[in-house]
C-alpha atoms as a PDB file:
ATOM      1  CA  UNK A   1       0.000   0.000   0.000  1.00  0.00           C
ATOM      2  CA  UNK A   2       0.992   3.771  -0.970  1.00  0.00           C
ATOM      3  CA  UNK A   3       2.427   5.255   1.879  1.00  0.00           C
ATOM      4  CA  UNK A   4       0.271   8.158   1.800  1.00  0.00           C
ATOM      5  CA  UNK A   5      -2.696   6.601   1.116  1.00  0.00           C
ATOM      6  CA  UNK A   6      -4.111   7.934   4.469  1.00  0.00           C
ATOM      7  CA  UNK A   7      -3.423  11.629   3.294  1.00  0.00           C
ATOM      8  CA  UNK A   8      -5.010  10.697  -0.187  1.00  0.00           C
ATOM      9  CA  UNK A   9      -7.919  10.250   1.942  1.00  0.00           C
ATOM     10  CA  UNK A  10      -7.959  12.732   4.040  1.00  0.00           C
ATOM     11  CA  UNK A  11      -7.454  15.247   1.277  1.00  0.00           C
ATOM     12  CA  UNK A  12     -10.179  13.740  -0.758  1.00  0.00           C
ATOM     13  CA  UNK A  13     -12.735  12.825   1.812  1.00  0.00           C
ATOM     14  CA  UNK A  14     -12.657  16.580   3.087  1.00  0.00           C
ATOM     15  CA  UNK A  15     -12.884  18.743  -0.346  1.00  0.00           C
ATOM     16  CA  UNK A  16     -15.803  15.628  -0.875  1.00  0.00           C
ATOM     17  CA  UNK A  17     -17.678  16.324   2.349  1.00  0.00           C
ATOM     18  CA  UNK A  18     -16.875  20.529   1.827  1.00  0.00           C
ATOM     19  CA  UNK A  19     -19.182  19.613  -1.748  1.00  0.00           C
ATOM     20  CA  UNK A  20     -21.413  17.834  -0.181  1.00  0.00           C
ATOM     21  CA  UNK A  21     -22.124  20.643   2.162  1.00  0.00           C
ATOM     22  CA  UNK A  22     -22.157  23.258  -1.032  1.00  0.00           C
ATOM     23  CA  UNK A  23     -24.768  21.074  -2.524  1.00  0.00           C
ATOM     24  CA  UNK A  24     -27.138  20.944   0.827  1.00  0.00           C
ATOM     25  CA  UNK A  25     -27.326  24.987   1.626  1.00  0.00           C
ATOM     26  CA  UNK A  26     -28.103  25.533  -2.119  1.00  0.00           C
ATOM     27  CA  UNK A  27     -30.657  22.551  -1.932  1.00  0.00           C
ATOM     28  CA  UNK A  28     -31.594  24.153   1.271  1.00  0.00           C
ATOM     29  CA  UNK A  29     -32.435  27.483  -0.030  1.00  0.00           C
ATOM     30  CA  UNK A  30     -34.744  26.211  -2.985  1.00  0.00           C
ATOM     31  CA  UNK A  31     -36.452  24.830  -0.371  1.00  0.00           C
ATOM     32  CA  UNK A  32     -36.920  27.335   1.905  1.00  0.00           C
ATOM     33  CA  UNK A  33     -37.672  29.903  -1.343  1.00  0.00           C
ATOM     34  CA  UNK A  34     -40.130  30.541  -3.444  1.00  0.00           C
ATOM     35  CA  UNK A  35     -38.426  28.596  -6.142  1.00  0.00           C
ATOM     36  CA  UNK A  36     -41.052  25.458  -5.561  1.00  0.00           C
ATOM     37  CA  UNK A  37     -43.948  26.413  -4.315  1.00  0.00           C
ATOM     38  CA  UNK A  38     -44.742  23.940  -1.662  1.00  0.00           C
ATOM     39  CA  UNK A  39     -47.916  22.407  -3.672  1.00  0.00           C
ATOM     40  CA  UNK A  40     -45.684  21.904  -6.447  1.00  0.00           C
ATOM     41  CA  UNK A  41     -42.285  20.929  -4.824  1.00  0.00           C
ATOM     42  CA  UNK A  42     -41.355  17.588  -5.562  1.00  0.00           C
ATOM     43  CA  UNK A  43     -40.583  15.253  -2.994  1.00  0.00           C
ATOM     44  CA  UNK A  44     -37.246  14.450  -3.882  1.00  0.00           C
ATOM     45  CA  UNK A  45     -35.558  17.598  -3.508  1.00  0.00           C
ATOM     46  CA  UNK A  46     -36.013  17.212   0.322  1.00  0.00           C
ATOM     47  CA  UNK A  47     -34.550  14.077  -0.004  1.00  0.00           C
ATOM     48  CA  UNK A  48     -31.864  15.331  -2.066  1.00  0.00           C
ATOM     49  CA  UNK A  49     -30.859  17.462   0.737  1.00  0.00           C
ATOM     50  CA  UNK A  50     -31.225  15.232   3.440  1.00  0.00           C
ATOM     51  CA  UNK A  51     -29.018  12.621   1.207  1.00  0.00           C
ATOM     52  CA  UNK A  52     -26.694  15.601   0.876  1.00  0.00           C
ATOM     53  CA  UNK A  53     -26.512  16.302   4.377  1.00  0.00           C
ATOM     54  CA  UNK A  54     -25.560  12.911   5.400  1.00  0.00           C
ATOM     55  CA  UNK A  55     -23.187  12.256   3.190  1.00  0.00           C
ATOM     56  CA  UNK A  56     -21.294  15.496   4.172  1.00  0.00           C
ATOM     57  CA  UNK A  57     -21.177  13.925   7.475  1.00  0.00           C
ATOM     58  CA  UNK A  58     -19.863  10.478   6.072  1.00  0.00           C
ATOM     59  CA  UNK A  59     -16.894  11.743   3.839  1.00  0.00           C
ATOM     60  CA  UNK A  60     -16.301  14.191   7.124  1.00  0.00           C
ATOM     61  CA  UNK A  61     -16.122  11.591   9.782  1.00  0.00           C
ATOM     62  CA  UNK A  62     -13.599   9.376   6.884  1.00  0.00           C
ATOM     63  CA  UNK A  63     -11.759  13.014   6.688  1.00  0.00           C
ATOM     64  CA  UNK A  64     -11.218  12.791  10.751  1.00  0.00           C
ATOM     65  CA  UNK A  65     -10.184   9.308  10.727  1.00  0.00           C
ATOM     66  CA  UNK A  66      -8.139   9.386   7.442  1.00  0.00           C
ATOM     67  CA  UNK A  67      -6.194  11.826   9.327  1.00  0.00           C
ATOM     68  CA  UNK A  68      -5.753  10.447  12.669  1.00  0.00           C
ATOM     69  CA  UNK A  69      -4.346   7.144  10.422  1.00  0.00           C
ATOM     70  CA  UNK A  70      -2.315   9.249   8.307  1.00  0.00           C
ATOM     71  CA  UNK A  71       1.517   9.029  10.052  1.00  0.00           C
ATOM     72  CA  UNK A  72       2.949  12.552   9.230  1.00  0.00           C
ATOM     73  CA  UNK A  73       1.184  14.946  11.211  1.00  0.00           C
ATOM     74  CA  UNK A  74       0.139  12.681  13.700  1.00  0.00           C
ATOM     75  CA  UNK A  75      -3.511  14.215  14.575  1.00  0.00           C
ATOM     76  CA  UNK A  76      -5.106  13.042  17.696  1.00  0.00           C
ATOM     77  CA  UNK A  77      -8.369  12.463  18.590  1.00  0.00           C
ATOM     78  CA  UNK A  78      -8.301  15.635  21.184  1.00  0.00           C
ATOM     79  CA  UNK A  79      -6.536  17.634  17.666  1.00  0.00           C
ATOM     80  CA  UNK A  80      -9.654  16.606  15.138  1.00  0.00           C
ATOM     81  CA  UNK A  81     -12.467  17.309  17.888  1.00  0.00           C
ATOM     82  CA  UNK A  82     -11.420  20.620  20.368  1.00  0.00           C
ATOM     83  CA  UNK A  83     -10.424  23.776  19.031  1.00  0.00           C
ATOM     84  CA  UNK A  84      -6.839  25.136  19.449  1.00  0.00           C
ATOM     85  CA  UNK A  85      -5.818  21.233  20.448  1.00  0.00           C
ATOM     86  CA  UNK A  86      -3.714  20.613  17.457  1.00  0.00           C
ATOM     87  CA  UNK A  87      -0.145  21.825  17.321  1.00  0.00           C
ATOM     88  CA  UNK A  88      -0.125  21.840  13.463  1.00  0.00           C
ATOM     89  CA  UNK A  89      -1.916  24.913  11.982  1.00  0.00           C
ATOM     90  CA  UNK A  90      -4.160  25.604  14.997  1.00  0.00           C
ATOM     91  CA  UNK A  91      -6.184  28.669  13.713  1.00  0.00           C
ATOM     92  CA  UNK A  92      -6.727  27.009  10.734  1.00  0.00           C
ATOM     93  CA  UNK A  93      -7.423  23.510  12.056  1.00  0.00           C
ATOM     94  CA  UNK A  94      -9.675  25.189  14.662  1.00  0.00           C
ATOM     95  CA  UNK A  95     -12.246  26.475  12.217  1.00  0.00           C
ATOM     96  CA  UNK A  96     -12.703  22.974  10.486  1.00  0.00           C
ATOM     97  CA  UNK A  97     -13.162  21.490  14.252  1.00  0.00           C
ATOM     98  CA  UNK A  98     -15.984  24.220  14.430  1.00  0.00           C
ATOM     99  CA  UNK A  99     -17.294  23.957  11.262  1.00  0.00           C
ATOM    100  CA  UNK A 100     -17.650  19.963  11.927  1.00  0.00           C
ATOM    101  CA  UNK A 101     -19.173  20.630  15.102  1.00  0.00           C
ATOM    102  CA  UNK A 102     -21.433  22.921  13.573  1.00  0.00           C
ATOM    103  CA  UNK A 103     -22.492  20.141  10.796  1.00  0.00           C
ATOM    104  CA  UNK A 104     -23.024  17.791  13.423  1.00  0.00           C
ATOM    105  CA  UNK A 105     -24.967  20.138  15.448  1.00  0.00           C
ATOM    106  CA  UNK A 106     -27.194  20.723  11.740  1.00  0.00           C
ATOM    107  CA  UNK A 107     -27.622  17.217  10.914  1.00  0.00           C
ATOM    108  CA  UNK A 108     -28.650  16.328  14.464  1.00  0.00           C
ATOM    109  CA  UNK A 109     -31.181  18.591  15.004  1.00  0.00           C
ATOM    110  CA  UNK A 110     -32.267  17.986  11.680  1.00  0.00           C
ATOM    111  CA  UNK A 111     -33.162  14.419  12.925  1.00  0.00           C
ATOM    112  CA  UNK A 112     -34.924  15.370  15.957  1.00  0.00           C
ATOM    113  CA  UNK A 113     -36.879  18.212  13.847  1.00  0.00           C
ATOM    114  CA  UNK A 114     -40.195  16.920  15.433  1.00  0.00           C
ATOM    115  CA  UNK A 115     -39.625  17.041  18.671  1.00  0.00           C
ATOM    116  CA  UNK A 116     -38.130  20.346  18.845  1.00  0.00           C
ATOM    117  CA  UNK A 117     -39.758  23.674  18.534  1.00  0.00           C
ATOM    118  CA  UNK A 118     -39.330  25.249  15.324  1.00  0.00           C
ATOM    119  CA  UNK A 119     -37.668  28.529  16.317  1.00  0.00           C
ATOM    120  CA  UNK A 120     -34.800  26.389  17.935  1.00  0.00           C
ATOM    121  CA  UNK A 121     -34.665  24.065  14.930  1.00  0.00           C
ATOM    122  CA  UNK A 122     -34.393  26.819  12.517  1.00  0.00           C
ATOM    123  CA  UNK A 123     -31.897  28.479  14.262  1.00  0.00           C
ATOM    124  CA  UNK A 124     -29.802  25.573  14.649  1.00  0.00           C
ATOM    125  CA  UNK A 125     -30.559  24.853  10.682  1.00  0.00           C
ATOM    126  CA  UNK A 126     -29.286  28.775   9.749  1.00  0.00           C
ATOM    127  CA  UNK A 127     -25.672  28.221  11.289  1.00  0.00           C
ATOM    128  CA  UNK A 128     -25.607  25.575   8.272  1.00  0.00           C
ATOM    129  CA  UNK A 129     -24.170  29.026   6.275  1.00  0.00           C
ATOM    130  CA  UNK A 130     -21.534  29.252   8.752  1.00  0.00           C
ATOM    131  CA  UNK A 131     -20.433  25.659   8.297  1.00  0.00           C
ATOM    132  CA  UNK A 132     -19.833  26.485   4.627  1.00  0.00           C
ATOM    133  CA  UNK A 133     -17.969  29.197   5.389  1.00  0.00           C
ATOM    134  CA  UNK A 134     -15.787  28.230   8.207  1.00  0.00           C
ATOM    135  CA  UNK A 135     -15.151  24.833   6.158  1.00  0.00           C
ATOM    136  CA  UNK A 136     -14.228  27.414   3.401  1.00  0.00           C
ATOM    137  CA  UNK A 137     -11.809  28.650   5.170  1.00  0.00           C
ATOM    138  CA  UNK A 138     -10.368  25.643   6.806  1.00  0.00           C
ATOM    139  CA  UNK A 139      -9.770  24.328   3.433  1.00  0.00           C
ATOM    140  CA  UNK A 140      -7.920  27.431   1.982  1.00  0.00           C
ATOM    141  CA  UNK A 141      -5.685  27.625   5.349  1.00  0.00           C
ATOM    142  CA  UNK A 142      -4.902  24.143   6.512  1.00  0.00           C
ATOM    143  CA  UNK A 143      -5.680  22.535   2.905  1.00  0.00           C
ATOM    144  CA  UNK A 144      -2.322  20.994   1.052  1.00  0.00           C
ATOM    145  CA  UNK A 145      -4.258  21.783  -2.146  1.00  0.00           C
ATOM    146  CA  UNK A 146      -5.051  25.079  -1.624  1.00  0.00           C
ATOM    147  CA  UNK A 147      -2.341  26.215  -4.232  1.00  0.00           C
ATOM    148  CA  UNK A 148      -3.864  23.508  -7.400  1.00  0.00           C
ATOM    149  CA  UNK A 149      -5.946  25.157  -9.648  1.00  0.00           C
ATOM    150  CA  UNK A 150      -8.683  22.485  -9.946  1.00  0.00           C
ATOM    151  CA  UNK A 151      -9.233  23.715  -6.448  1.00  0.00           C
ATOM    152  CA  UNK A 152      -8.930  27.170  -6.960  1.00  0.00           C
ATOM    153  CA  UNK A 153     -11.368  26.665  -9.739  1.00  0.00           C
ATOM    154  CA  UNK A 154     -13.996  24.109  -7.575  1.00  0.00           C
ATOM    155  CA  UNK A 155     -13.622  26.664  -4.161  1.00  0.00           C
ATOM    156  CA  UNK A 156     -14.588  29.761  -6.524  1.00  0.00           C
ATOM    157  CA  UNK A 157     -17.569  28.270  -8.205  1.00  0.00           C
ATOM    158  CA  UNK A 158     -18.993  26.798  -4.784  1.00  0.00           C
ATOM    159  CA  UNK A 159     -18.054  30.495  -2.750  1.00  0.00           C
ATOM    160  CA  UNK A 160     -20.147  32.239  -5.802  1.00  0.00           C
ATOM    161  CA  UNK A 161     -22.794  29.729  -5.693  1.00  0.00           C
ATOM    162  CA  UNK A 162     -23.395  29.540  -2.103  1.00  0.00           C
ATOM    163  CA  UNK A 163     -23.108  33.207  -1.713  1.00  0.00           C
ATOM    164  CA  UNK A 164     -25.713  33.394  -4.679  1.00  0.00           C
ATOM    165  CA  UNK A 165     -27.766  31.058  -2.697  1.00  0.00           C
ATOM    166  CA  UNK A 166     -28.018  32.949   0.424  1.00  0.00           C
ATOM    167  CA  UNK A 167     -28.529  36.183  -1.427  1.00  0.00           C
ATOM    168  CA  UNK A 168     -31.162  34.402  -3.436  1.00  0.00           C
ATOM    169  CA  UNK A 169     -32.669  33.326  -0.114  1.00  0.00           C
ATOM    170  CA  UNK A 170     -32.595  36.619   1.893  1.00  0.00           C
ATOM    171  CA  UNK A 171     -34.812  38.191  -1.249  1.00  0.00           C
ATOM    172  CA  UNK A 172     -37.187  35.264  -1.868  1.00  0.00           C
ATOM    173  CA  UNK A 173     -37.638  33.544   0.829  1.00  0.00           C
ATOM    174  CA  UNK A 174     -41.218  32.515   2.063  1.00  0.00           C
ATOM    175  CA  UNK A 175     -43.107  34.368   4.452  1.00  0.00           C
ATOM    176  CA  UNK A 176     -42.977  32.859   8.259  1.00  0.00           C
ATOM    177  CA  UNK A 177     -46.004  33.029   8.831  1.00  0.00           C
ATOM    178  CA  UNK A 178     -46.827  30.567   6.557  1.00  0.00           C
ATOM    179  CA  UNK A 179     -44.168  28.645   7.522  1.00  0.00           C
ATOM    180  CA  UNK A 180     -45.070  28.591  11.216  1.00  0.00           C
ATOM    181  CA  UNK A 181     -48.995  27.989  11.133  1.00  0.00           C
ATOM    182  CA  UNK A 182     -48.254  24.576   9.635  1.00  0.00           C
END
């Protein structure tokens, strides 16, 4: 086996799980919008986002243990889970620890949507916009492939269309009072 098969998936698991998590706040907003209205929205693009969601969790739990496998840096379980723990890069490696817990904290709530009121769900569900952008940022400060242009190219077309997204959703987004007397 490849030496640095660990950091292969590492690298790959995280820029995966960072798309994954571009592709649920943009699924998120055209649900939330006006750009289905809900007697016309089809089914699936709930699902869509809920598939989405989980599998941003998946490749980001194989990016924490790809790492703590990997033998260079030697990451810890304290490094990948508290902020500030890890000696390597520890700004930068703080706001993927964050942004992780922040996904977690998303996708959690997300499955106990019906037992929780709606004002603490959906404010939960609205720090979603932060995980993008403090993943964002992990990746272009702690990411070895920061420099590749693929990357360059992929991290400018998600930052547009997320920021689209949220603009998008701050101008069309449904009333609450809809929203809140189903």
């Amino acid at each position: 086996m490849n030496p640095q098969f660990w950091w292969y998936v590492a690298r790959s698991s995280g820029i995966i799980s960072w798309l994954m998590i571009t592709g649920t706040v943009i699924w998120g907003v055209i649900l939330s919008t006006k750009a289905f209205p809900e007697q016309r929205r089809p089914a699936w693009i709930l699902d869509l986002h809920r598939w989405l969601g989980g599998l941003a969790v998946g490749f980001l739990v194989l990016h924490l243990a790809a790492l703590m496998l990997h033998g260079y840096l030697r990451f810890t379980l304290a490094d990948v889970l508290v902020p500030g723990h890890s000696a390597w890069r520890p700004g930068s490696v703080a706001l993927g620890v964050v942004a992780a817990w922040t996904l977690v904290a998303v996708e959690g709530t997300s499955l106990a949507m019906k037992k929780l009121p709606k004002k603490v769900w959906r404010g939960i569900h609205l720090t979603s916009y932060a995980t993008f952008w403090l993943t964002s940022l992990h990746a272009a400060f702690a990411g070895s492939d920061r420099s590749t242009f693929l990357y360059q190219i992929t991290a400018l077309g998600s930052i547009v269309a997320v920021a689209w997204a949220a603009m998008y959703r701050v101008t069309n987004r449904r009333s609450l009072s809809r929203r809140t007397a189903s």
